[in-house]
Protein backbone atom coordinates (compact mmCIF):
# COMPACT_ATOMS: atom_id res chain seq x y z
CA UNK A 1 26.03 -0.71 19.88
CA UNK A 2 23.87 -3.73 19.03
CA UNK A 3 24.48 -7.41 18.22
CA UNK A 4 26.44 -7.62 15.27
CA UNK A 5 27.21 -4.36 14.82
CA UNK A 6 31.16 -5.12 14.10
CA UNK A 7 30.15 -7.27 11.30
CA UNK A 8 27.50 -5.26 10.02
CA UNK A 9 29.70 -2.48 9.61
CA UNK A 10 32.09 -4.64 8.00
CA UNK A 11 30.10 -5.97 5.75
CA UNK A 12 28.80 -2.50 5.24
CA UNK A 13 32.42 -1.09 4.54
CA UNK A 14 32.98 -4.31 2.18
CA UNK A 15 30.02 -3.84 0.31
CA UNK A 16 30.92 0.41 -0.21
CA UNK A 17 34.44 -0.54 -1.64
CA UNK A 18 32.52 -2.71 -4.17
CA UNK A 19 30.18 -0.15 -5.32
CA UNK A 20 33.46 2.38 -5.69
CA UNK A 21 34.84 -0.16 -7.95
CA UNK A 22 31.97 -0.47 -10.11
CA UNK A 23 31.63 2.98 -10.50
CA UNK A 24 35.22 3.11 -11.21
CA UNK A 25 35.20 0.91 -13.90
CA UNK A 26 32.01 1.71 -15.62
CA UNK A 27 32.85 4.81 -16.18
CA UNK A 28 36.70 4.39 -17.30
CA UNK A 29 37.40 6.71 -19.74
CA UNK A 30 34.20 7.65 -19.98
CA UNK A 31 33.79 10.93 -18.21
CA UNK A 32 34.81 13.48 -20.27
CA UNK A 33 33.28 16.90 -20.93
CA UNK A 34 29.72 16.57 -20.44
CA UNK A 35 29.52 12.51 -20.37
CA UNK A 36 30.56 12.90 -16.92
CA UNK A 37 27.00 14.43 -16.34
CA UNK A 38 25.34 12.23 -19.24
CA UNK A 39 26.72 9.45 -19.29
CA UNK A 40 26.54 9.66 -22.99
CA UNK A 41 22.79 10.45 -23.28
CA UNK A 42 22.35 6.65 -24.95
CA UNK A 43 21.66 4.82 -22.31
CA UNK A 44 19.58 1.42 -23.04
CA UNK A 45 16.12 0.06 -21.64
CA UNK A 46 17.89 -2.39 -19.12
CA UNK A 47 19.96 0.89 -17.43
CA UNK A 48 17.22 3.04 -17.43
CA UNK A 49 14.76 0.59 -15.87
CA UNK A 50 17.00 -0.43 -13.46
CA UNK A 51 18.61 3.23 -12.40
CA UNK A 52 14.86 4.80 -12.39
CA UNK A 53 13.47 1.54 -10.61
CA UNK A 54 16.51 2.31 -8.02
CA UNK A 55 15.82 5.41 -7.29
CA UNK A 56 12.33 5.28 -6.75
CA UNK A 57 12.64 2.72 -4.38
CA UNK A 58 14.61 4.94 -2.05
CA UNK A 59 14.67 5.98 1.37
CA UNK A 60 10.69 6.87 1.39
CA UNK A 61 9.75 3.32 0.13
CA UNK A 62 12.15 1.48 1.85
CA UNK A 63 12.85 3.10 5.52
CA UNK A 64 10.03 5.23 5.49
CA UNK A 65 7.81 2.57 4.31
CA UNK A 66 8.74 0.30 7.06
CA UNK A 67 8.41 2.73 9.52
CA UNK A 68 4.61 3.29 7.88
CA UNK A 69 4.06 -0.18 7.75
CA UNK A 70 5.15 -0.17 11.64
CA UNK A 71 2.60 2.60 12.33
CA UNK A 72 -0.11 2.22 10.42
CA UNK A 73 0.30 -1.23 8.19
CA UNK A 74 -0.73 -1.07 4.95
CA UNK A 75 -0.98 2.60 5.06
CA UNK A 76 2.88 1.95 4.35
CA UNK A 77 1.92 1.09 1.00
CA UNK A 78 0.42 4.61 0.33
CA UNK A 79 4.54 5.90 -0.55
CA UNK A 80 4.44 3.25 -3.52
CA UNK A 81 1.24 4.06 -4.82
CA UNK A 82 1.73 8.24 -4.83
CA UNK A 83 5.54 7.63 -6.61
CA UNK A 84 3.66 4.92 -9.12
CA UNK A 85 0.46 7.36 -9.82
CA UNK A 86 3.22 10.01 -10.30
CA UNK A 87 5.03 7.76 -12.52
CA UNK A 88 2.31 7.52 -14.71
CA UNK A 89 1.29 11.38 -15.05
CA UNK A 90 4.77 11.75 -15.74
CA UNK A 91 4.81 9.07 -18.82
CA UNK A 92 2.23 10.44 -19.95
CA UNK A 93 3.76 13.89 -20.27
CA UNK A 94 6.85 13.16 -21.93
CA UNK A 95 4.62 10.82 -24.09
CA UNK A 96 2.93 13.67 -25.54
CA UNK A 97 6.01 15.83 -25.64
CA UNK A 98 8.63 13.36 -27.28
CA UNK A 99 11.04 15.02 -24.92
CA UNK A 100 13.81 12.71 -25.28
CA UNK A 101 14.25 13.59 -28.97
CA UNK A 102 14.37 17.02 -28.13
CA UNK A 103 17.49 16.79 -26.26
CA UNK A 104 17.57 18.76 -23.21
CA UNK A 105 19.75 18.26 -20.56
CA UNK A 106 18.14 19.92 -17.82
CA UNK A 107 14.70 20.31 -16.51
CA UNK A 108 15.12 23.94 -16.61
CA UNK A 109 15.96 23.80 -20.47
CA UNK A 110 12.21 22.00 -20.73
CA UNK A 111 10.93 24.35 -19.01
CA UNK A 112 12.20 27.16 -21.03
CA UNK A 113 11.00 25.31 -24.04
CA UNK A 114 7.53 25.04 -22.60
CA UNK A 115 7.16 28.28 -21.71
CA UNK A 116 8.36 30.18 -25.63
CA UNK A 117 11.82 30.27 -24.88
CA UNK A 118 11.53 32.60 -21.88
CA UNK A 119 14.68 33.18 -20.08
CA UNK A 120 13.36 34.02 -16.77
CA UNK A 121 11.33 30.35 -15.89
CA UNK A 122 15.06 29.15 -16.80
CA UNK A 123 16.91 31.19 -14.32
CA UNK A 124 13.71 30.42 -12.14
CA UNK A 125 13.57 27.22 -12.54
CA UNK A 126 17.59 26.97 -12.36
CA UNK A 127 17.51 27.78 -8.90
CA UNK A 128 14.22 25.96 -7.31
CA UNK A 129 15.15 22.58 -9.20
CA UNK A 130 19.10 23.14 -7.20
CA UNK A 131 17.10 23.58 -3.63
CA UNK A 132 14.52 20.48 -4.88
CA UNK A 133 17.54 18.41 -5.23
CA UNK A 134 19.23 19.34 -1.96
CA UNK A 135 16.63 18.35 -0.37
CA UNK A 136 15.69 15.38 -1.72
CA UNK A 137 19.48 14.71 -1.34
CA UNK A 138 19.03 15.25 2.34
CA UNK A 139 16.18 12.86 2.54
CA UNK A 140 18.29 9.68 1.66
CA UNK A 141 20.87 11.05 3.32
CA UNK A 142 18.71 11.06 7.09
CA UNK A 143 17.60 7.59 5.97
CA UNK A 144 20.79 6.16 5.56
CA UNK A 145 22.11 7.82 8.48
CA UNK A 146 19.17 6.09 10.70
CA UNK A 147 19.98 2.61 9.64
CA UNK A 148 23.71 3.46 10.82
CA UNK A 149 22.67 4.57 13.93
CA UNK A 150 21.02 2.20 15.13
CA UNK A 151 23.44 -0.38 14.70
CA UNK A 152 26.68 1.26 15.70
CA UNK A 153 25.28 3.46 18.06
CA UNK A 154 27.49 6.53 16.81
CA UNK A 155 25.97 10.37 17.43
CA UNK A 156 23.31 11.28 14.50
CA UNK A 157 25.72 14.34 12.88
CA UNK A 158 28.48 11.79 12.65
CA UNK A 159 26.06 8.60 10.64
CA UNK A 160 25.08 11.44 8.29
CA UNK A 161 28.70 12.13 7.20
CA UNK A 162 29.24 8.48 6.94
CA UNK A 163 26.11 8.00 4.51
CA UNK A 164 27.07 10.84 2.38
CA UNK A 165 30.57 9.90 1.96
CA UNK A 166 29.43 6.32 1.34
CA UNK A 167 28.21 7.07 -2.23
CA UNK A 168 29.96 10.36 -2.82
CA UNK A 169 32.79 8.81 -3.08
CA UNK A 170 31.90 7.11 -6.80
CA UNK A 171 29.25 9.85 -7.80
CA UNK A 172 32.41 11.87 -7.58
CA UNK A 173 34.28 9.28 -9.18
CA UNK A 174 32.86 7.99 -11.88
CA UNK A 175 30.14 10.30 -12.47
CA UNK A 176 26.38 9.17 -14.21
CA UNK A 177 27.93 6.60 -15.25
CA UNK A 178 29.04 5.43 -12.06
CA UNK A 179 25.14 5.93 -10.88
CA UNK A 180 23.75 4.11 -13.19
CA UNK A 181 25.81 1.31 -13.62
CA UNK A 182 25.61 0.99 -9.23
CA UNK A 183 21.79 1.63 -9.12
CA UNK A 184 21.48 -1.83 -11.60
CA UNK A 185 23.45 -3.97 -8.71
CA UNK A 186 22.07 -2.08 -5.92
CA UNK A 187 18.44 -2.59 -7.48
CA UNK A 188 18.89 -6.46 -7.80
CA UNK A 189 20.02 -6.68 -4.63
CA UNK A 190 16.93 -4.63 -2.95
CA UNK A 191 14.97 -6.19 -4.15
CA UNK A 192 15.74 -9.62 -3.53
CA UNK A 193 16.92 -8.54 0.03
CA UNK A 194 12.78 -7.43 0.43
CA UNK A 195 11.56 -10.15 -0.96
CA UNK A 196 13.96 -12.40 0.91
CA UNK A 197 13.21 -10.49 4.39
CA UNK A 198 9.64 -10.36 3.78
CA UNK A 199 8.96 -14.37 3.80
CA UNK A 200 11.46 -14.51 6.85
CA UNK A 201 9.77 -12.23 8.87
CA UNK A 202 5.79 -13.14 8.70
CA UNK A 203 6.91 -16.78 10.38
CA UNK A 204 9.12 -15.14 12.75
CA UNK A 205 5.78 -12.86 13.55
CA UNK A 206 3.77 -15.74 13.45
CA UNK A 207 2.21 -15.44 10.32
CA UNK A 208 -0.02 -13.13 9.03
CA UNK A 209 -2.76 -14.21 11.68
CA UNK A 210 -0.63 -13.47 14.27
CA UNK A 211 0.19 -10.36 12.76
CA UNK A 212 -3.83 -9.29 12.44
CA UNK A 213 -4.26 -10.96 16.21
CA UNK A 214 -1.13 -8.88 17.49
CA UNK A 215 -2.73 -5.55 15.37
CA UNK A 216 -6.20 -6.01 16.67
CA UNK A 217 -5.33 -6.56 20.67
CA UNK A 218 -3.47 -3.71 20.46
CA UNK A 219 -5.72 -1.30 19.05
CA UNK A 220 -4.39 -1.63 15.97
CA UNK A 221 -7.46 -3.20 13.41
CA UNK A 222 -7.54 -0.08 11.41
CA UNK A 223 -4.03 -1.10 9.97
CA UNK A 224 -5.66 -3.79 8.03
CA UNK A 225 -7.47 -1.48 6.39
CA UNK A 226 -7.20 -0.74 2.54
CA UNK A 227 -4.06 1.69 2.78
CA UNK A 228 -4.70 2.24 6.68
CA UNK A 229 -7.40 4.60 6.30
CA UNK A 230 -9.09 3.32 9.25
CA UNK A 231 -6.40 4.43 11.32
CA UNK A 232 -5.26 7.41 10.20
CA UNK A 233 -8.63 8.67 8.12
CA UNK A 234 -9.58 8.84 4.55
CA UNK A 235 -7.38 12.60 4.46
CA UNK A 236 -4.30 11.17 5.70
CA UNK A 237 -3.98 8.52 3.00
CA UNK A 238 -5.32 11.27 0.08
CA UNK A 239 -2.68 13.70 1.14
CA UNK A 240 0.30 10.86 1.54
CA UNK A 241 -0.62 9.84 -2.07
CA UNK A 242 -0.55 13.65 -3.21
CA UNK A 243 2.31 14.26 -1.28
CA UNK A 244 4.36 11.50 -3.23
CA UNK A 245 2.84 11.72 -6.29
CA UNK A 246 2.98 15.84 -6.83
CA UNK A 247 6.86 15.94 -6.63
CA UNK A 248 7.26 13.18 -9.72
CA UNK A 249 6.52 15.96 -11.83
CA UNK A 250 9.01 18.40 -10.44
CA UNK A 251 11.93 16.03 -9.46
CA UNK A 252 15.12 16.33 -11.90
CA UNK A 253 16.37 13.16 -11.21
CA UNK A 254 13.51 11.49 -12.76
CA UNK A 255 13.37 13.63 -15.81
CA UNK A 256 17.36 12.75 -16.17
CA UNK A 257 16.12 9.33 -17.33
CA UNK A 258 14.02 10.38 -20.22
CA UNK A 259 16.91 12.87 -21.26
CA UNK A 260 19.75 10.35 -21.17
CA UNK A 261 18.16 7.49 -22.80
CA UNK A 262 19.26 6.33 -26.42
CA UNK A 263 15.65 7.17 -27.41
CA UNK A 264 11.64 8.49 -26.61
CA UNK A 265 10.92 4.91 -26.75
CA UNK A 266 13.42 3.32 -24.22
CA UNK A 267 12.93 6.12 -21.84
CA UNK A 268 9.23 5.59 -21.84
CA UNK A 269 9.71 1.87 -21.12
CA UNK A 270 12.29 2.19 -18.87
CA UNK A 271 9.83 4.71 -16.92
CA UNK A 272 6.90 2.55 -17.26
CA UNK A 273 8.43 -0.61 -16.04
CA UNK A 274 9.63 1.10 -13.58
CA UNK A 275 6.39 2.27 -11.97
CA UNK A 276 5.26 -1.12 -12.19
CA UNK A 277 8.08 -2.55 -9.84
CA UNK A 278 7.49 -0.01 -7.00
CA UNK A 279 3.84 -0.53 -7.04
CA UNK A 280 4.32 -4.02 -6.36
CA UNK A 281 7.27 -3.71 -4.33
CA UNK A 282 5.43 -0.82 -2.11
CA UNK A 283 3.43 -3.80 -0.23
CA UNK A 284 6.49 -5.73 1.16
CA UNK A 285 7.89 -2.79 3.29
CA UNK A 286 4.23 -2.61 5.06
CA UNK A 287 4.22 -6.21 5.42
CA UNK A 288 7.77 -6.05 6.98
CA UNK A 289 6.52 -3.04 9.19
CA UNK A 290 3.29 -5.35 10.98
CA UNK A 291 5.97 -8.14 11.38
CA UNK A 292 8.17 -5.92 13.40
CA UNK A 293 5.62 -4.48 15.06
CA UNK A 294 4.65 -8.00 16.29
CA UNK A 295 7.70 -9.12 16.94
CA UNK A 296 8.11 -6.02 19.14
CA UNK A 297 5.13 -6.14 21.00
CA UNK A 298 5.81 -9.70 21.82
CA UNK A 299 9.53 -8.69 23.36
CA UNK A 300 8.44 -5.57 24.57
CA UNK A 301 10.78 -3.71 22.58
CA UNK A 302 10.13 -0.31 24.35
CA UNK A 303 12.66 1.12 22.15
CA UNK A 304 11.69 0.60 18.65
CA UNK A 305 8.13 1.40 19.14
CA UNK A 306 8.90 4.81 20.38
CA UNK A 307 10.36 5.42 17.78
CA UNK A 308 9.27 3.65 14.70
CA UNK A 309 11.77 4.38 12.28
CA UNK A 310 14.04 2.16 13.75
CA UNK A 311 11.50 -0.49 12.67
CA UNK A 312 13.72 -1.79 9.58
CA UNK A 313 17.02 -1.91 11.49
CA UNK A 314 14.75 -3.74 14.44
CA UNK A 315 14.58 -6.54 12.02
CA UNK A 316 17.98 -6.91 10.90
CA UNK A 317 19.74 -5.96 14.26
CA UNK A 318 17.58 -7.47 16.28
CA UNK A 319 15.34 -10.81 15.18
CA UNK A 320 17.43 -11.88 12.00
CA UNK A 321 20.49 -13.65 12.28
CA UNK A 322 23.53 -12.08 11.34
CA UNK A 323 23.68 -12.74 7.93
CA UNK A 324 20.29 -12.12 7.40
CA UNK A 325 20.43 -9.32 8.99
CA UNK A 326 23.51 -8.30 6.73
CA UNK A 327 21.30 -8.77 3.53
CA UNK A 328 18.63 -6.41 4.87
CA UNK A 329 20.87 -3.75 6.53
CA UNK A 330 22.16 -3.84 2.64
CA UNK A 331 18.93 -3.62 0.67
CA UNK A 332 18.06 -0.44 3.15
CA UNK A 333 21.21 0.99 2.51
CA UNK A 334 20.59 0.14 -1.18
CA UNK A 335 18.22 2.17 -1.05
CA UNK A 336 18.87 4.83 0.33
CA UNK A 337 22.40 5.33 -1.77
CA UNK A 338 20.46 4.30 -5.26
CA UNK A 339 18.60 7.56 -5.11
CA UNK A 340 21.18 9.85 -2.74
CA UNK A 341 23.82 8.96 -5.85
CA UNK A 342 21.19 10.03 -8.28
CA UNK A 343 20.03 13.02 -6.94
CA UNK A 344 23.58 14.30 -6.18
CA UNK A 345 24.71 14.17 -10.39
CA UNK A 346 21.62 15.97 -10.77
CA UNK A 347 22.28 18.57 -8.83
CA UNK A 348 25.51 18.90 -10.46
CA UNK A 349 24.20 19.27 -13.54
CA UNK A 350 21.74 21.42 -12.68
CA UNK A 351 24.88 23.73 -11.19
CA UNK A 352 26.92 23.41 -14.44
CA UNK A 353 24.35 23.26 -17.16
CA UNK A 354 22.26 25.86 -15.70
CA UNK A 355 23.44 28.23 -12.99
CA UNK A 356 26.75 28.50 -14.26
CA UNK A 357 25.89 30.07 -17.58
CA UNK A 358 23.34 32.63 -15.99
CA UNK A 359 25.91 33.71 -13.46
CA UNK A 360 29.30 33.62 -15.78
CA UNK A 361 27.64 34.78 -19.31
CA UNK A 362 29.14 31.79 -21.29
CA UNK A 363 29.29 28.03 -21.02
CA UNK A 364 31.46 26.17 -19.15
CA UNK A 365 34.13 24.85 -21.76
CA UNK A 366 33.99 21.12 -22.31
CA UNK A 367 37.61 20.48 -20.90
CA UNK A 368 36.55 21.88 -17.50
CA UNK A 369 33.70 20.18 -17.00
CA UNK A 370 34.81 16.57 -15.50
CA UNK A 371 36.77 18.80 -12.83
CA UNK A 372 34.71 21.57 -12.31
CA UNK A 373 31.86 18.83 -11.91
CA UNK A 374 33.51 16.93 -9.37
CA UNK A 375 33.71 19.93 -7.33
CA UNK A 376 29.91 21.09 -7.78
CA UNK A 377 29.28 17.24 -6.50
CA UNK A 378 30.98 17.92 -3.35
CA UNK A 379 29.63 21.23 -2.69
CA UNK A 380 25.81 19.65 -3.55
CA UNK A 381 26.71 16.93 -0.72
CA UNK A 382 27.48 19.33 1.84
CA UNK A 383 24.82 21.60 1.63
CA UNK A 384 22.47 18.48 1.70
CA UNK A 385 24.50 17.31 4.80
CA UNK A 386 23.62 20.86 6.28
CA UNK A 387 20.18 20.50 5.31
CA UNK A 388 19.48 17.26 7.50
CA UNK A 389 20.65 18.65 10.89
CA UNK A 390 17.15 20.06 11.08
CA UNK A 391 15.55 16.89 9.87
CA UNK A 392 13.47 15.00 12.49
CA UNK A 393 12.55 11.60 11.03
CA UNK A 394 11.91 10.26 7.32
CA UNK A 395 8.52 10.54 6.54
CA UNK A 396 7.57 14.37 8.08
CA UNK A 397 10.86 15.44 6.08
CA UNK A 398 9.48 14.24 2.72
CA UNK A 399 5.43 15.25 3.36
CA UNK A 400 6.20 18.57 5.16
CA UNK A 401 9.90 19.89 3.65
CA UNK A 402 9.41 18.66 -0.37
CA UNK A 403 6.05 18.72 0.32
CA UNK A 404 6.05 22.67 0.96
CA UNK A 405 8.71 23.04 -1.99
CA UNK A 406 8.03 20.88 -4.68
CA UNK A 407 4.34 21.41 -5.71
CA UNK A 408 4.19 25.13 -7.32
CA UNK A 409 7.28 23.78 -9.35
CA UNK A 410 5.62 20.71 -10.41
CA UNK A 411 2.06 22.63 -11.30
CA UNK A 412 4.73 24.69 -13.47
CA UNK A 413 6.21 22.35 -15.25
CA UNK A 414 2.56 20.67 -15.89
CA UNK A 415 0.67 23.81 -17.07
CA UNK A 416 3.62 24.18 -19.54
CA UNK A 417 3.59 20.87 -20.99
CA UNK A 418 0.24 20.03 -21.56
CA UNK A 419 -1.47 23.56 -21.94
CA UNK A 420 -0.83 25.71 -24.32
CA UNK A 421 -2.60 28.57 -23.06
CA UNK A 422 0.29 29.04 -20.60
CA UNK A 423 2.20 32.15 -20.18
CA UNK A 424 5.92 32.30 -19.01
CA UNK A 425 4.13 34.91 -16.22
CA UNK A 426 1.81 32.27 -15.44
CA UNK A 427 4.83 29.88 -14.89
CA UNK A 428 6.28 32.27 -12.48
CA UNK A 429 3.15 32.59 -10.66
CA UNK A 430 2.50 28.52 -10.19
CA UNK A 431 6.76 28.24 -8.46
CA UNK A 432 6.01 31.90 -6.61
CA UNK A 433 2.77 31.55 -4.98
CA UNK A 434 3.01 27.31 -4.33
CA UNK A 435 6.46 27.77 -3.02
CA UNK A 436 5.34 31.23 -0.63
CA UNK A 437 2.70 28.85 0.59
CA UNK A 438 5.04 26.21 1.42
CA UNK A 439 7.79 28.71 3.30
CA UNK A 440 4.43 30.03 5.34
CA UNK A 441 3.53 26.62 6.02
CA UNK A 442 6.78 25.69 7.18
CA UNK A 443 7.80 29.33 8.87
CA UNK A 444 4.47 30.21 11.17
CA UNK A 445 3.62 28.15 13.42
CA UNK A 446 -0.36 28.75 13.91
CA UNK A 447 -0.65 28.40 10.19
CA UNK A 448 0.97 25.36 9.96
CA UNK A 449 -1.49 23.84 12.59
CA UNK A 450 -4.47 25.21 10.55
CA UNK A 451 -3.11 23.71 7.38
CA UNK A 452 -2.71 20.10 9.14
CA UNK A 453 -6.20 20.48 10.32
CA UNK A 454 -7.78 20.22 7.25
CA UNK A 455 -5.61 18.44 5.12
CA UNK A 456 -2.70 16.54 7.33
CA UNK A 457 -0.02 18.42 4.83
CA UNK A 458 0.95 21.39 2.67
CA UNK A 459 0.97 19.13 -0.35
CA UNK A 460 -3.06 19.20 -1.27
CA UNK A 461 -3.27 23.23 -0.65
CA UNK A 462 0.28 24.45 -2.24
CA UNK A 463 -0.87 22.26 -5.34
CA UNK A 464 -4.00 24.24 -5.62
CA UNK A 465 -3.13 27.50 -5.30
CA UNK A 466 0.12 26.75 -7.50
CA UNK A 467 -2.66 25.68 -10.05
CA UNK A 468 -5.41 28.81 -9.76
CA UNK A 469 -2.24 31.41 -9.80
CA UNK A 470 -0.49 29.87 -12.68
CA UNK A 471 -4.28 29.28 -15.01
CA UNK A 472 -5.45 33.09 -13.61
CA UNK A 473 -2.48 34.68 -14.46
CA UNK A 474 -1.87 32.97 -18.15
CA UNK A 475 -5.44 33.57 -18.96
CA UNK A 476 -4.91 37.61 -17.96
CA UNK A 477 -1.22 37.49 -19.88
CA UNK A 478 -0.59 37.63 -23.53
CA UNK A 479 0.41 34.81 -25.32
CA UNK A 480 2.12 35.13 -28.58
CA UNK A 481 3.35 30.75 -29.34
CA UNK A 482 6.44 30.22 -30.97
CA UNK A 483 7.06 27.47 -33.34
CA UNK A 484 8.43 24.43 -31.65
CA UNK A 485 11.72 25.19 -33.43
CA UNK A 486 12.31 28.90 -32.26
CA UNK A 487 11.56 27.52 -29.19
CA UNK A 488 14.29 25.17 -29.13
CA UNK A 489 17.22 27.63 -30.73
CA UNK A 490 16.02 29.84 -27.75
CA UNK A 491 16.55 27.13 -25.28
CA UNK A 492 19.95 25.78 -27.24
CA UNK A 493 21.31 29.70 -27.57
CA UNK A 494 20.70 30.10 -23.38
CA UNK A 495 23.26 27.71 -22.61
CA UNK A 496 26.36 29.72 -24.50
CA UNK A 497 25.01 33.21 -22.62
């Protein structure tokens, strides 16, 4: 256990209980039927900014980020500018769909309407979107469970439990409401914790010279590169960027925030804004990432630069004072629970609102679904506890696991939306063949080397084969286009049977 641990973790445990009480009272008596999952479906600009800006600054950008920065310095900053390019493909999508005034609940609803009302992309799409959120869910819940390790010094398994109880607790609570109301204060204080740290931790290196000196002596110039390419090659940065920027398109959680805003135009600036923050905010976790990486290599600090992902919690633990160190250990853990909360409601509603109907033949009546809701949430959490036993470190979880998964989904949804050429068959075709390629990837061993060969990740290849299957097959399918409204009473009629 390190330096401060004790007060870390109280602070920590202080700093939980608070977010359980917001949740708790932002979403009194306000959690009934299906405003447990929506929150009401009105949110304003102000909660839609600030839950979308909180969740996009998650574990990837904030822990995995660091630990970039760490490795490869600015290349750190290539997380922020995939998720902000993604951001904007996505804008421009719902743009040109109005889908907020359409109002679907799920992804897999949109999907359905994209594709003429087809019932098999929904039950398709039902099921890949559930296993897209697990894992995503497992991904904040491995970064939140490295920050606790390394302070308290507690076995792996038992930091994960921790983490996923820490925000369970008011997702299960309180509900969207709960989420959105806790990503606002968790956002403000992430923020300000970064910036905070940030112009701490360059004099602490040394300042920025000492920071290039330290990089250069060490091998290291290439980090000062534009996004680290010199280090890791022009490939590596291209496929990080893909590899973040692919899954925008296919997440739920982000699509959430264009269905449960008051309007097309709030969701759009909510989104937009948004993008903007975690651009800007995707250089201070690099910068954060050479400072610790000086400050190591100055106090030989054998331990954190084996194993880089301990770079963020080498700051707070380890060079900042205690309550320094508090406010950083917080914005991490920000973080992490901003999007973990997030991603857990949509995987609930994703359970209640779409598998539930396909397996049961009828819709889940209104009075059952605060209860039946909070039990979906717990099962969601556990399963994405599962999921991380097999997780390694931050960064190889998100480019190789959602990576593999995400793209023939997100080609899917894409083709859909903007082409109207696209067959239901051809939908099938972009989640079967990307996500085949991504278990092969992931399953054999000698293909996964061969894939990392040429292009560092699955992202770049399951993306274009997701894309040749689903154009080839709509262009050898018949197409017979519904009006926009039959579409939607197709989509509106699948959720009773």
């Amino acid at each position: 256990m390190t330096s401060f641990a004790t007060f870390f973790l109280i602070g920590f445990v202080i700093y939980i209980g608070l977010m359980i009480l917001i949740g708790y009272l932002s979403s009194k008596g306000k959690t009934s039927g299906k405003n447990y999952l929506t929150g009401g479906a009105a949110l304003p600009f102000y909660l839609i900014f600030a839950t979308m800006g909180a969740t996009l600054i998650g574990t990837g950008s904030s822990i995995g980020a660091t630990a970039n920065g760490f490795k490869y310095g600015f290349g750190g900053s290539a997380y922020g500018l995939g998720a902000a390019l993604g951001m904007v493909i996505l804008i421009l999508v719902a743009r040109k769909g109005r889908l907020r005034e359409k109002n679907f609940v799920t992804m897999a609803e949109e999907a359905q309407f994209h594709y003429n009302g087809n019932r098999y992309i929904k039950v398709v799409m039902s099921f890949m979107m559930y296993i897209i959120e697990v894992v995503w869910l497992g991904n904040h819940i491995n970064g939140g469970a490295t920050y606790l390790g390394f302070v308290t010094g507690l076995d792996p398994v038992i930091c994960k439990l921790i983490t996923v109880l820490a925000f369970g607790i008011y997702v299960i609570i309180g509900g969207y409401l709960a989420v959105v109301w806790t990503d606002l204060i968790q956002l403000i204080i992430l923020v300000l914790g970064f910036i905070a740290i940030t112009f701490v931790s360059i004099p602490m290196a040394g300042g920025m010279d000492s920071i290039s000196q330290t990089l250069i002596e060490t091998g290291k110039a290439g980090n000062l590169s534009f996004y680290g390419y010199k280090t890791m090659g022009v490939m590596w940065v291209v496929s990080m960027i893909w590899s973040i920027a692919i899954p925008c398109l296919g997440t739920p959680t982000y699509r959430m925030r264009i269905y449960t805003a008051k309007d097309d135009k709030t969701a759009l600036q909510g989104l937009s804004l948004s993008a903007v923050l975690l651009f800007v905010f995707s250089l201070l976790p690099a910068i954060i990432g050479m400072a610790a990486y000086t400050i190591a290599v100055k106090n030989g600090a054998s331990d954190v630069l084996a194993n880089p992902d301990y770079a963020f919690t080498f700051i707070a633990t380890t060079v900042l004072g205690p309550v320094l160190g508090l406010l950083f250990m917080i914005s991490g853990l920000s973080a992490t629970m901003s999007s973990g909360d997030s991603d857990a409601i949509a995987g609930t509603t994703i359970l209640i609102q779409d598998i539930y109907p396909i397996i049961a033949k009828r819709e889940l009546p209104a009075d059952k679904v605060g209860s039946w809701s909070r039990i979906t949430t717990v099962i969601t959490l556990l399963l994405a506890f599962f999921a991380t036993l097999f997780a390694k470190d931050v960064i190889s979880y998100i480019s190789n696991v959602i990576g593999s998964i995400i793209p023939g989904v997100s080609i899917a949804m894409f083709l859909g939306a903007v082409w109207k050429r696209a067959t239901w068959q051809g939908g099938l075709a972009s989640v079967g063949s990307g996500t085949l390629f991504g278990i092969c990837y992931l399953a054999i061993k000698p293909f996964n080397a061969y894939i990392v060969g040429l292009f560092t990740g699955p992202a770049i290849p399951a993306t274009l084969i997701a894309l040749v299957f689903g154009v080839v097959v709509s262009l050898c399918t018949h197409n017979e286009r519904l009006s926009e409204e039959e579409r939607l009473k197709l989509v509106i009629d699948s959720r009773m049977h």
